[in-house]
PDB file of N, CA and C in Angstrom:
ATOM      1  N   UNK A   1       9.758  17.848 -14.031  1.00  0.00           N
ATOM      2  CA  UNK A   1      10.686  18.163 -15.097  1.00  0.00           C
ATOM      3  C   UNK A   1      11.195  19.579 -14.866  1.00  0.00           C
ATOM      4  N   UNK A   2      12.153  19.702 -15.197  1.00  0.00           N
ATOM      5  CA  UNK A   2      13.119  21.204 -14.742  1.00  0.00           C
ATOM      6  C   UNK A   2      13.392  22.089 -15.901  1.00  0.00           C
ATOM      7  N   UNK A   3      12.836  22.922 -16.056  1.00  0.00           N
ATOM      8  CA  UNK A   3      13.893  23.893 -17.573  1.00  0.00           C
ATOM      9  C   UNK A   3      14.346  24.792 -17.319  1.00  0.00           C
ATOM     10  N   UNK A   4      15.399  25.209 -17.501  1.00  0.00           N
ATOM     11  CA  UNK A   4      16.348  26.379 -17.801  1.00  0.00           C
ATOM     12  C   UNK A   4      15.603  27.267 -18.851  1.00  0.00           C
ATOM     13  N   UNK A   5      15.101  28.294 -18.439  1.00  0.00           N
ATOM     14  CA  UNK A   5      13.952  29.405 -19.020  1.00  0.00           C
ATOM     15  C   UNK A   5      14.436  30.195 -19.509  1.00  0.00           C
ATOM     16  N   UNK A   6      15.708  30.965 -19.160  1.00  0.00           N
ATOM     17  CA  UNK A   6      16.316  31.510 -19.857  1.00  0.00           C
ATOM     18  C   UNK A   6      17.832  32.093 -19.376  1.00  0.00           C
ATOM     19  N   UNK A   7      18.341  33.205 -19.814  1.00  0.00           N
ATOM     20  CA  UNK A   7      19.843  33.102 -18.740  1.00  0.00           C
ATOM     21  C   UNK A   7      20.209  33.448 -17.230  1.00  0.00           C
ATOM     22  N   UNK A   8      18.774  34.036 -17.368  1.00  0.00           N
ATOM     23  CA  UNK A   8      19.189  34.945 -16.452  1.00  0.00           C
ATOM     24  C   UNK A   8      18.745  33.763 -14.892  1.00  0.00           C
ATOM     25  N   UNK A   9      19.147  32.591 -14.779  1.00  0.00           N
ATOM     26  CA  UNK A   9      19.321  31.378 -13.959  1.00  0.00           C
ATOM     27  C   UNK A   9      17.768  31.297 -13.092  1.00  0.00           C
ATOM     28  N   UNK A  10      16.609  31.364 -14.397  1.00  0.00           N
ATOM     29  CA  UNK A  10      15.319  31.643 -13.851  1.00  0.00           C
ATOM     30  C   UNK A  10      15.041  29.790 -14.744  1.00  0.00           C
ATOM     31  N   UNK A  11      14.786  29.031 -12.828  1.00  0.00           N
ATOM     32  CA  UNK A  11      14.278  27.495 -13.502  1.00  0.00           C
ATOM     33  C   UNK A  11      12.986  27.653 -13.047  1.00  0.00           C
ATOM     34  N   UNK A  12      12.352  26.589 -13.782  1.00  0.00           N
ATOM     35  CA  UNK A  12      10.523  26.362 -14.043  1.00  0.00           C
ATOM     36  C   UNK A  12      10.577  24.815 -13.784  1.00  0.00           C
ATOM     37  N   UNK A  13       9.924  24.409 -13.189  1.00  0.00           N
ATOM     38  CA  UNK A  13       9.945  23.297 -12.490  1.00  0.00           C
ATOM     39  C   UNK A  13       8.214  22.751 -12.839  1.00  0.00           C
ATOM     40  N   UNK A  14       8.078  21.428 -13.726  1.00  0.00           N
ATOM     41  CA  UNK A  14       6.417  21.196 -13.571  1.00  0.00           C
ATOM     42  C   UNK A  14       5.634  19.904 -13.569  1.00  0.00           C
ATOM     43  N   UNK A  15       4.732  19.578 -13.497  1.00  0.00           N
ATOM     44  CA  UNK A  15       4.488  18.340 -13.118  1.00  0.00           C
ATOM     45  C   UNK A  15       3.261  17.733 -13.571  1.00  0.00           C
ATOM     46  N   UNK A  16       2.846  16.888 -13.619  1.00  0.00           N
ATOM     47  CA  UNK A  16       1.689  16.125 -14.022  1.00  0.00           C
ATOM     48  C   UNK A  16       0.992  15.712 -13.097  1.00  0.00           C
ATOM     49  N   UNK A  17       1.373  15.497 -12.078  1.00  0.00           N
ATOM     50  CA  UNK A  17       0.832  14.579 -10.596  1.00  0.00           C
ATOM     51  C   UNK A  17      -0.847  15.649 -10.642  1.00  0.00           C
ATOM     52  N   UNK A  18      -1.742  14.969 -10.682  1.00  0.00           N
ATOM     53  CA  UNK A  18      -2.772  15.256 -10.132  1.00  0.00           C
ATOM     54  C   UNK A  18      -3.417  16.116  -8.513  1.00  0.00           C
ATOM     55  N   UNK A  19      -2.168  15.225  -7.639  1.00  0.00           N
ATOM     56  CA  UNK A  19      -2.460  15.663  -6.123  1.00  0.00           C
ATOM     57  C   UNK A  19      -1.564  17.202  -5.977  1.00  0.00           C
ATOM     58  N   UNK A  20      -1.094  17.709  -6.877  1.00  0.00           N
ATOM     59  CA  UNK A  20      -0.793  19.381  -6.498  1.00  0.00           C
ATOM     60  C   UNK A  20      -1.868  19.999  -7.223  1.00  0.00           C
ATOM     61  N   UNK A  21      -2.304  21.351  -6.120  1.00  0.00           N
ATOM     62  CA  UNK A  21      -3.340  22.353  -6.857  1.00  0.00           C
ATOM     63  C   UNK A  21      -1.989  23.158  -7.738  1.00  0.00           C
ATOM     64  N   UNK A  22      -0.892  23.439  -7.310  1.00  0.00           N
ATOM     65  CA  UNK A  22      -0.053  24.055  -8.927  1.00  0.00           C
ATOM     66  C   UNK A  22       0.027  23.139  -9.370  1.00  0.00           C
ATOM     67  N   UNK A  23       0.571  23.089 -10.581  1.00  0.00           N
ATOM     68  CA  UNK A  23       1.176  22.355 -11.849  1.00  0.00           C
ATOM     69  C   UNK A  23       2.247  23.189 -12.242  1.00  0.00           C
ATOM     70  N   UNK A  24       2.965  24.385 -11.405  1.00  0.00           N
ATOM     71  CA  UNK A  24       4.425  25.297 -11.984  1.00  0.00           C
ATOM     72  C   UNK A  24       4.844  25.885 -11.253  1.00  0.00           C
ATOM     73  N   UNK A  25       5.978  25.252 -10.534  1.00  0.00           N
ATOM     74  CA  UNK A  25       7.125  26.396  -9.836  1.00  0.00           C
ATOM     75  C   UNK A  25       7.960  26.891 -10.389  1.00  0.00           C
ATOM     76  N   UNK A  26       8.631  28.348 -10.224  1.00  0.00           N
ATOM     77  CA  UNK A  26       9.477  28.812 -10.738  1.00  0.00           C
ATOM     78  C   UNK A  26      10.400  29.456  -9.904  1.00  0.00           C
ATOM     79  N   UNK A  27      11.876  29.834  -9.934  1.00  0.00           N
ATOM     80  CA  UNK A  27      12.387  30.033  -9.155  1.00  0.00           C
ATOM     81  C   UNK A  27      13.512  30.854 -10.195  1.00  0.00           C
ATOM     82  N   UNK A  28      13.824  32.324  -9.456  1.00  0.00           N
ATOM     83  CA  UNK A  28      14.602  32.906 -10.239  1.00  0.00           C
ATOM     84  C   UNK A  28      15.829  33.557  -9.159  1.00  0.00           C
ATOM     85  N   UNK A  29      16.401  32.762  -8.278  1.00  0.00           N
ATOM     86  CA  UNK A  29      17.199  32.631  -7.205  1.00  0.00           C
ATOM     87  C   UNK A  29      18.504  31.974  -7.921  1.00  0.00           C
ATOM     88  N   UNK A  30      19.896  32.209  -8.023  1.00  0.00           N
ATOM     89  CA  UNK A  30      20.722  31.265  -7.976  1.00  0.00           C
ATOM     90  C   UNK A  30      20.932  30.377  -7.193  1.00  0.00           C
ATOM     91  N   UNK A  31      21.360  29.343  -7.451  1.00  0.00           N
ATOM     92  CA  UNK A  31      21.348  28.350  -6.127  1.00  0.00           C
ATOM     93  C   UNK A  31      21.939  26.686  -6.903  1.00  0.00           C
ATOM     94  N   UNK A  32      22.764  25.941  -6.106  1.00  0.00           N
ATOM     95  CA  UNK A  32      23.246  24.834  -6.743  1.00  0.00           C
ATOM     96  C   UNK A  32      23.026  23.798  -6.072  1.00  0.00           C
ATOM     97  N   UNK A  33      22.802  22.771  -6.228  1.00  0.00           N
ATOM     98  CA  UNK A  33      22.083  21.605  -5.851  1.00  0.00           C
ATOM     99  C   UNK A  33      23.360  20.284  -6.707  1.00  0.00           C
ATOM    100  N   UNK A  34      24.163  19.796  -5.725  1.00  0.00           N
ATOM    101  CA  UNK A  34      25.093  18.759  -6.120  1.00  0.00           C
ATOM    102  C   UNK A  34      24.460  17.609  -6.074  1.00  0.00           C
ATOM    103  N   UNK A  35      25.048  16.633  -6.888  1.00  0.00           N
ATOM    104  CA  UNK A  35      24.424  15.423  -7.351  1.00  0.00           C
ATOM    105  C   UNK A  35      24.168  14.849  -5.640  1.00  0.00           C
ATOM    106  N   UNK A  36      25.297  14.715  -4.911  1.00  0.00           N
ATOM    107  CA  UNK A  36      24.921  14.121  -3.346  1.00  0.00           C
ATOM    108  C   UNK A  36      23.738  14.891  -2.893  1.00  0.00           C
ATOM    109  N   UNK A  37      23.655  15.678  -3.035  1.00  0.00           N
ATOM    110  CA  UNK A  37      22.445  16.588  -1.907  1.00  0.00           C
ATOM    111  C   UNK A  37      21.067  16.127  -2.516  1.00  0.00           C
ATOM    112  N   UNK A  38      21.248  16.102  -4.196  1.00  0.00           N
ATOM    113  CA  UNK A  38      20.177  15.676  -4.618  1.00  0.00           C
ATOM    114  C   UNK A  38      19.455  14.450  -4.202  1.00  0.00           C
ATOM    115  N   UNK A  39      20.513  13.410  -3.814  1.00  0.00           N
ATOM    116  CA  UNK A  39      20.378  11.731  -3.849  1.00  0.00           C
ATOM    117  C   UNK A  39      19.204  11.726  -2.926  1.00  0.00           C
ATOM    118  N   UNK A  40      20.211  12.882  -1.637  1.00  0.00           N
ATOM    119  CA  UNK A  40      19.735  12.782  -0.296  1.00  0.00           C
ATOM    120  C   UNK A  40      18.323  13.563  -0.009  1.00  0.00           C
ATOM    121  N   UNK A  41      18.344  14.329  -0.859  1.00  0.00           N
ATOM    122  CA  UNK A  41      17.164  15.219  -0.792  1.00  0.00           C
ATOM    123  C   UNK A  41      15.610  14.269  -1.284  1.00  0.00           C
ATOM    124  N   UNK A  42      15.967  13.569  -2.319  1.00  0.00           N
ATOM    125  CA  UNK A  42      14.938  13.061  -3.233  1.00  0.00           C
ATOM    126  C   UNK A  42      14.861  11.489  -2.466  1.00  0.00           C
ATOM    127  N   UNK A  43      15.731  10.980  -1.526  1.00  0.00           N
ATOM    128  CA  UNK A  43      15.258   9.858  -0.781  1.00  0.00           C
ATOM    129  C   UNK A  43      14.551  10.543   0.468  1.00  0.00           C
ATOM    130  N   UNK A  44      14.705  11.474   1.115  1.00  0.00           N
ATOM    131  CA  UNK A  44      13.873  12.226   2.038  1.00  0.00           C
ATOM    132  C   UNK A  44      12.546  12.445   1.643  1.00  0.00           C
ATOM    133  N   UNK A  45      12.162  12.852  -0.051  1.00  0.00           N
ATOM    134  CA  UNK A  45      11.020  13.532   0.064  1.00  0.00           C
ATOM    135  C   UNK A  45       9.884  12.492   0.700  1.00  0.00           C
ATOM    136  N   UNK A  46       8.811  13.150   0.687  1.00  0.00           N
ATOM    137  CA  UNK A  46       7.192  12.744   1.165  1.00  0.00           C
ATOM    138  C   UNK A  46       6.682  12.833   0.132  1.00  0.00           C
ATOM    139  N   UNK A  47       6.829  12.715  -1.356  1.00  0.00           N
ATOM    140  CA  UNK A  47       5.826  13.028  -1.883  1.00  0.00           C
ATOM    141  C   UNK A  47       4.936  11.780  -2.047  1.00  0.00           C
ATOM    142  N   UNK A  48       5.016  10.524  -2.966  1.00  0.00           N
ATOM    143  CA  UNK A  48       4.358   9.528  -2.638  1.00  0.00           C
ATOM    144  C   UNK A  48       4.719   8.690  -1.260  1.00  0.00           C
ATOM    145  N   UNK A  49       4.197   8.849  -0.328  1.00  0.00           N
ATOM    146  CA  UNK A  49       4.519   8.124   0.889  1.00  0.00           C
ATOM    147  C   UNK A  49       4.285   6.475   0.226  1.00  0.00           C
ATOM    148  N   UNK A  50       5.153   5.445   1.007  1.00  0.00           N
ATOM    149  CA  UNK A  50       4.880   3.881   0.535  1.00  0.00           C
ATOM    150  C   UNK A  50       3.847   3.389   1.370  1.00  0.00           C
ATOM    151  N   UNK A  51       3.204   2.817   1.414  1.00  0.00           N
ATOM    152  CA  UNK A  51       2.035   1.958   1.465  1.00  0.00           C
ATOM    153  C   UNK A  51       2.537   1.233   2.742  1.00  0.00           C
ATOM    154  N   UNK A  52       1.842   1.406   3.825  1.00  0.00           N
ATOM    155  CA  UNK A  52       2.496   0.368   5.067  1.00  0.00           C
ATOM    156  C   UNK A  52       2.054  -0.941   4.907  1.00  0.00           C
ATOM    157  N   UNK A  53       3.011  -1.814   5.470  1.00  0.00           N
ATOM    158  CA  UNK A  53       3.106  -3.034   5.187  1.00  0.00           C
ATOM    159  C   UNK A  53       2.121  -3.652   6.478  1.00  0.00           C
ATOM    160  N   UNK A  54       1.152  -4.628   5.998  1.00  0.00           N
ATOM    161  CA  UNK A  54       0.385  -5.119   6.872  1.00  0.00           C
ATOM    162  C   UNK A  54       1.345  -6.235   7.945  1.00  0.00           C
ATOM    163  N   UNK A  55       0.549  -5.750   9.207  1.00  0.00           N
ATOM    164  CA  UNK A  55       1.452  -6.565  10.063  1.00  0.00           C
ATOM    165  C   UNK A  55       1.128  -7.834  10.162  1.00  0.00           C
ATOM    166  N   UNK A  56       1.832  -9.617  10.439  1.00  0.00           N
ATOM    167  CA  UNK A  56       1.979 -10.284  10.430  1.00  0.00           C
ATOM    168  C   UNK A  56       1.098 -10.816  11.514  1.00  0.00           C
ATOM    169  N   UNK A  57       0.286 -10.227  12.591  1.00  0.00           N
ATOM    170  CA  UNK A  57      -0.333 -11.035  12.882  1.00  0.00           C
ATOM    171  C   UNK A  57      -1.991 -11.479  12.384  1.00  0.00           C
ATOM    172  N   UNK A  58      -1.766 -10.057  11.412  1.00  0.00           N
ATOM    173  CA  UNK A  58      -2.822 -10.125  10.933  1.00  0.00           C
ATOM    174  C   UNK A  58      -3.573 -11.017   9.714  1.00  0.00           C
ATOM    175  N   UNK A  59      -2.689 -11.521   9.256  1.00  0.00           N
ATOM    176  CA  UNK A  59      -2.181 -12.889   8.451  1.00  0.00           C
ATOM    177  C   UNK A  59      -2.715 -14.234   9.319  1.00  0.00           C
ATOM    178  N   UNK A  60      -1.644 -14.057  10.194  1.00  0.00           N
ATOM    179  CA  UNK A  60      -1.919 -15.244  11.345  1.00  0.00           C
ATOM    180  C   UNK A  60      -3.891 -15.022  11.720  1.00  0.00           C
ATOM    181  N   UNK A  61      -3.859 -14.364  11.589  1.00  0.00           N
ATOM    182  CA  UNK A  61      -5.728 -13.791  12.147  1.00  0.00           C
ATOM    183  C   UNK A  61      -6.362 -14.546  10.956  1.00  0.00           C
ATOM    184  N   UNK A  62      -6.322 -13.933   9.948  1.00  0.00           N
ATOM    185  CA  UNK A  62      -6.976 -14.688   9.091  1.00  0.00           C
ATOM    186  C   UNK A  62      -7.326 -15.865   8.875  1.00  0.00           C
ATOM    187  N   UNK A  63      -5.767 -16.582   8.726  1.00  0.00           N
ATOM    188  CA  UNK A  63      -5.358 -17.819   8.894  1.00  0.00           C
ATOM    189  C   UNK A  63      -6.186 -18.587   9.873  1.00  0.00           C
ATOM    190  N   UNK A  64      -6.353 -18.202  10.522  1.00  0.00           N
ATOM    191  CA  UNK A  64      -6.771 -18.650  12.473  1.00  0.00           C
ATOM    192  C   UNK A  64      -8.528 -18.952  11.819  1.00  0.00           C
ATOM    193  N   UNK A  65      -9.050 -17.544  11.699  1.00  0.00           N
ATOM    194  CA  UNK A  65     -10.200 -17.716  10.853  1.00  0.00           C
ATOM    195  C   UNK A  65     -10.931 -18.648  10.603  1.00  0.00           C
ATOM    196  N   UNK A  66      -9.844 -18.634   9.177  1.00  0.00           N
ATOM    197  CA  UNK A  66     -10.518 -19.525   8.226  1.00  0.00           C
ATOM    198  C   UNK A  66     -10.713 -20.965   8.674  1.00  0.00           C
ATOM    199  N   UNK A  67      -9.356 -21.257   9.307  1.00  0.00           N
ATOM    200  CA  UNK A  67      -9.359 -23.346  10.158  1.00  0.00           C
ATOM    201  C   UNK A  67     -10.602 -23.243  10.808  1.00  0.00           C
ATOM    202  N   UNK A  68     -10.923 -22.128  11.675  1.00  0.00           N
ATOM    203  CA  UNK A  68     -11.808 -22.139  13.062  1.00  0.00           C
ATOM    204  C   UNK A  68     -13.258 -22.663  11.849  1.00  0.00           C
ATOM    205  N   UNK A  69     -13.391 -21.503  11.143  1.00  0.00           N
ATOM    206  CA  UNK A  69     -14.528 -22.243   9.969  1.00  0.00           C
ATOM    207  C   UNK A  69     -14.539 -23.277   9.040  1.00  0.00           C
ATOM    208  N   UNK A  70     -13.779 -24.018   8.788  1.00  0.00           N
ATOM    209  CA  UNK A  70     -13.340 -25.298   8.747  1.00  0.00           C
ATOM    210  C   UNK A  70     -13.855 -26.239   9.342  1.00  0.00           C
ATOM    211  N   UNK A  71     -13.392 -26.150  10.078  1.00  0.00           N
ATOM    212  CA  UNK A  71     -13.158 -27.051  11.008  1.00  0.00           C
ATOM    213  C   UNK A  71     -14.842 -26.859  11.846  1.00  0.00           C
ATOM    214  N   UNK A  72     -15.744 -26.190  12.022  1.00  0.00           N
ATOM    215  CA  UNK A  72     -16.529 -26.029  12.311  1.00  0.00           C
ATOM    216  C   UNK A  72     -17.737 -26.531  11.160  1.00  0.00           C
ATOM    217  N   UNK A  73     -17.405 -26.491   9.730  1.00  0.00           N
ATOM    218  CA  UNK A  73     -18.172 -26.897   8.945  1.00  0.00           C
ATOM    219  C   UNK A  73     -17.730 -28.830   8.875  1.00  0.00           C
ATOM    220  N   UNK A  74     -16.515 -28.700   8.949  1.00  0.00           N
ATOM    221  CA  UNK A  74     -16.228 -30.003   9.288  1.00  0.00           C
ATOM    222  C   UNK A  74     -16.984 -31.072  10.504  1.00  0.00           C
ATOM    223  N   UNK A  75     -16.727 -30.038  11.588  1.00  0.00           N
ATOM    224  CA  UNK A  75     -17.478 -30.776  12.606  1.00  0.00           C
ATOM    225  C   UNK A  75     -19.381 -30.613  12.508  1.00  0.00           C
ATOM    226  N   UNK A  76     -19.928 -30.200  11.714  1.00  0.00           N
ATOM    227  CA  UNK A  76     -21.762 -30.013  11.640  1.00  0.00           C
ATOM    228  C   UNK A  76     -22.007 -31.390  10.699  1.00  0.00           C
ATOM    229  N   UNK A  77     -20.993 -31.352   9.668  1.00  0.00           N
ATOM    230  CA  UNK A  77     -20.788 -32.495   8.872  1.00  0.00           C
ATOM    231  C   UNK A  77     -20.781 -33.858   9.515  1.00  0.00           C
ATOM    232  N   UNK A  78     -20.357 -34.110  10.310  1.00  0.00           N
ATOM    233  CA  UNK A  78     -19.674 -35.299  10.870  1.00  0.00           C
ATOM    234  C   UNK A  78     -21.278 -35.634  12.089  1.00  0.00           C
ATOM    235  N   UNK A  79     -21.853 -34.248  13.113  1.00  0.00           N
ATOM    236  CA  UNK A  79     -22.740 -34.469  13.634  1.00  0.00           C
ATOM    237  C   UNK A  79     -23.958 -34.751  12.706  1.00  0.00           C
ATOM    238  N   UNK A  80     -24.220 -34.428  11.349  1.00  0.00           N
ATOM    239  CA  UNK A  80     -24.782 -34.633  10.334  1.00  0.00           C
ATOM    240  C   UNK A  80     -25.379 -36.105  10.318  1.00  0.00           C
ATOM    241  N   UNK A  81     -23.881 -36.781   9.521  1.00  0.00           N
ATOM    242  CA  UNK A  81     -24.047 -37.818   9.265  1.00  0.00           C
ATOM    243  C   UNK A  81     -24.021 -38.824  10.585  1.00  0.00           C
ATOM    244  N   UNK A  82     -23.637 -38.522  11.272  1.00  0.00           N
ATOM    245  CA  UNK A  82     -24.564 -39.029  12.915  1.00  0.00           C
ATOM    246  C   UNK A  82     -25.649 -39.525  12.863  1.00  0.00           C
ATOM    247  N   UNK A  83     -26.569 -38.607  12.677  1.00  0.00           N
ATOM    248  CA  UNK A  83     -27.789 -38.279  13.176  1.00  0.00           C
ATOM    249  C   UNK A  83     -28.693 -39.106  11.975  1.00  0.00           C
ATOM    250  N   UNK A  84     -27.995 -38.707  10.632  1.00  0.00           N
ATOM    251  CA  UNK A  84     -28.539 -39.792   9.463  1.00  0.00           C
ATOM    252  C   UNK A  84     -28.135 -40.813   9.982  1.00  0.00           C
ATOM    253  N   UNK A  85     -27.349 -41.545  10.539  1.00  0.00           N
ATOM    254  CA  UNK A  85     -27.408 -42.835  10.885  1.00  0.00           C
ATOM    255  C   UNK A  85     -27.631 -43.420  11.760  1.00  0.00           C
ATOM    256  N   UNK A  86     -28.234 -42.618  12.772  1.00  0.00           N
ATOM    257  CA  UNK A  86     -28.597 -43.313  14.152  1.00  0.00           C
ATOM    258  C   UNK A  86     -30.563 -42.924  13.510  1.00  0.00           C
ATOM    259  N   UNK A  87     -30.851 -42.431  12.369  1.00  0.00           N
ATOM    260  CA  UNK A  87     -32.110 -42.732  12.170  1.00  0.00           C
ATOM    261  C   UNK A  87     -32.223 -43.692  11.432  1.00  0.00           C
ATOM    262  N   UNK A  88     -31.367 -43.922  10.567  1.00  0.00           N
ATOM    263  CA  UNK A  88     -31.462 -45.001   9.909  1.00  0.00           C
ATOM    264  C   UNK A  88     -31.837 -46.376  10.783  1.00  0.00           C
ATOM    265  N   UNK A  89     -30.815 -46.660  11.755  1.00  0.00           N
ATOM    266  CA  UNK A  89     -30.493 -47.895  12.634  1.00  0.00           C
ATOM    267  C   UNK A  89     -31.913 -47.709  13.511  1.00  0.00           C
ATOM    268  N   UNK A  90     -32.568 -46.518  13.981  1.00  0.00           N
ATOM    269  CA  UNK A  90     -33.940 -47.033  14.828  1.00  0.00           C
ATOM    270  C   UNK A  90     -34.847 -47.156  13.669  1.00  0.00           C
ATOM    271  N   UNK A  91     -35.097 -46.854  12.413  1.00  0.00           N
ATOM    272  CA  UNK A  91     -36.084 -47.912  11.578  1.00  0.00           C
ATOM    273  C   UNK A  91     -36.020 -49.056  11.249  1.00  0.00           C
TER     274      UNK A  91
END
């Protein structure tokens, strides 16, 4: 948040964000800042960086995973009931 402090073109600038050790800049410099520079300035910043997006094969990995265990509980199953029935048939 920005305030105009008083005339003499002294702004105070402050913040809530937790991750700065200040919480108050002040600046008693003239200086003008146009709506374009702003746009451009405030899509540049770093302050919350975005969250990288997990890559796609790593999805596919998972994916891959989970069938492989599947399909592995599938197949113990199947040797399972095998084995129950080839004891059955020699009694």
């Amino acid at each position: 948040m920005l305030t105009n402090c008083s005339n003499l073109n002294r702004i105070k600038a402050t913040t809530d964000d937790p991750k700065w050790s200040s919480k108050t800049w002040e600046w008693n410099k003239d200086f003008t800042v146009l709506p374009d520079e702003a746009k451009k300035g405030n899509s540049q910043a770093i302050n919350d960086p975005r969250p990288e997006k997990v890559p796609t094969w790593v999805y596919f990995a998972i994916g891959g995973l989970i069938l492989l265990v599947l399909l592995l509980i599938l197949l113990l199953l199947i040797l399972k009931k095998r084995r129950k029935k080839k004891e059955v048939e020699e009694k």
